[in-house]
Protein backbone atom coordinates (compact mmCIF):
# COMPACT_ATOMS: atom_id res chain seq x y z
CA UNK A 1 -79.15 17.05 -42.87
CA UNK A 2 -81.73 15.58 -45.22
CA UNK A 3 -82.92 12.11 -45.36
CA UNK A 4 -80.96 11.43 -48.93
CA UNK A 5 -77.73 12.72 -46.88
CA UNK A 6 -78.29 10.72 -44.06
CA UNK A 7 -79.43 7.48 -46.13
CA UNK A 8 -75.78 7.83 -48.25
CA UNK A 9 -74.02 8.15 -45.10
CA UNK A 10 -75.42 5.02 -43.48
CA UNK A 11 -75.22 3.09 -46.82
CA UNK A 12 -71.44 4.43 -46.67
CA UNK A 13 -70.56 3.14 -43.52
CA UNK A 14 -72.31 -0.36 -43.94
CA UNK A 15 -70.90 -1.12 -47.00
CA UNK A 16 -67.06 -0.28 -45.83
CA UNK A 17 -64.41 -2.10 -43.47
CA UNK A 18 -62.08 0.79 -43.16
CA UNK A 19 -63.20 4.13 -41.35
CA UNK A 20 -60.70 6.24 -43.48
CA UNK A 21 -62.38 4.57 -46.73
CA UNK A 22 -65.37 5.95 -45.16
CA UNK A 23 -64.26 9.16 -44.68
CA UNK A 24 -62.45 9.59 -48.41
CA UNK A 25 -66.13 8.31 -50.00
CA UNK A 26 -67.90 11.19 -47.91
CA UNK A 27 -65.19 14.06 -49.07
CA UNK A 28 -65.33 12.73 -52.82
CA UNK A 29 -69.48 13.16 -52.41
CA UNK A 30 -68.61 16.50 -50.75
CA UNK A 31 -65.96 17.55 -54.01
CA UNK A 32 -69.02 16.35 -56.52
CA UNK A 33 -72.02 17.75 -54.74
CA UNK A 34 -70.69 20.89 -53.51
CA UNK A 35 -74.13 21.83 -52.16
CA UNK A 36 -73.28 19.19 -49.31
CA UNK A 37 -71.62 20.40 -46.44
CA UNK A 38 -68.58 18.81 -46.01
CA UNK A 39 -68.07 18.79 -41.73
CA UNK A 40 -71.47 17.79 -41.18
CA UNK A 41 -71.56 14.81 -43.78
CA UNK A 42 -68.26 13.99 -42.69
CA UNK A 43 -69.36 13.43 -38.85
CA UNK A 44 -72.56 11.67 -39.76
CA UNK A 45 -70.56 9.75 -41.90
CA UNK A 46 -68.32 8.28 -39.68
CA UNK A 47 -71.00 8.16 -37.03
CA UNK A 48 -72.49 5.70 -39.20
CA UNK A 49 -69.34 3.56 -39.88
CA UNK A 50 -68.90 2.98 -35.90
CA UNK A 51 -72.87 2.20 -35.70
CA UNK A 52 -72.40 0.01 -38.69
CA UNK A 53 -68.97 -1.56 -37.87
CA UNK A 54 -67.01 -1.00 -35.12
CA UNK A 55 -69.96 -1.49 -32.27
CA UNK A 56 -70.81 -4.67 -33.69
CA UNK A 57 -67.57 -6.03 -34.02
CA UNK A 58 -66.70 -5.05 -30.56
CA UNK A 59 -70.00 -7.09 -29.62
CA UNK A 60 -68.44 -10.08 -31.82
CA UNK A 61 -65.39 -10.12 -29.52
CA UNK A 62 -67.71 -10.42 -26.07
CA UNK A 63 -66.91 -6.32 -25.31
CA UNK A 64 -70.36 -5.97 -23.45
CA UNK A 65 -70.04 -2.48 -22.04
CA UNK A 66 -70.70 0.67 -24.26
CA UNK A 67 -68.15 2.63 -26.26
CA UNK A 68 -68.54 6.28 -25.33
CA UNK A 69 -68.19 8.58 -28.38
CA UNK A 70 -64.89 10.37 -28.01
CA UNK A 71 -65.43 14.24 -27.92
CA UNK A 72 -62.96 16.90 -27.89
CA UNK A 73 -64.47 18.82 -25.25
């Protein structure tokens, strides 16, 4: 992914409360900018919404321990 990808996908999820708001700005990118591909931009995307929002709010609320990514494997 290059830089301009990954700099939309962290100013997507910083600038969004909702992870599925996130993830309906990334596939509307995806429909305009069909050059994009859609799974990869999709992940990073809501890699960056946890980085930007969830983590931190979790750290708000005194949860001190790590959240492990949940993986399918």
């Amino acid at each position: 992914m290059d830089s301009f990808n990954e700099y939309l996908t962290s100013l997507i999820g910083q600038s969004v409360e909702r992870e599925c708001d996130a993830v309906n700005i990334a596939n509307a990118i995806c429909d305009l900018a069909t050059s994009v591909h859609r799974p990869s931009f999709v992940e990073s995307t809501k890699k960056q919404w946890h980085q930007w929002q969830e983590q931190p709010m979790l750290e708000h609320y005194g949860v001190t321990e790590t959240v492990k990514e949940y993986s399918h494997e």
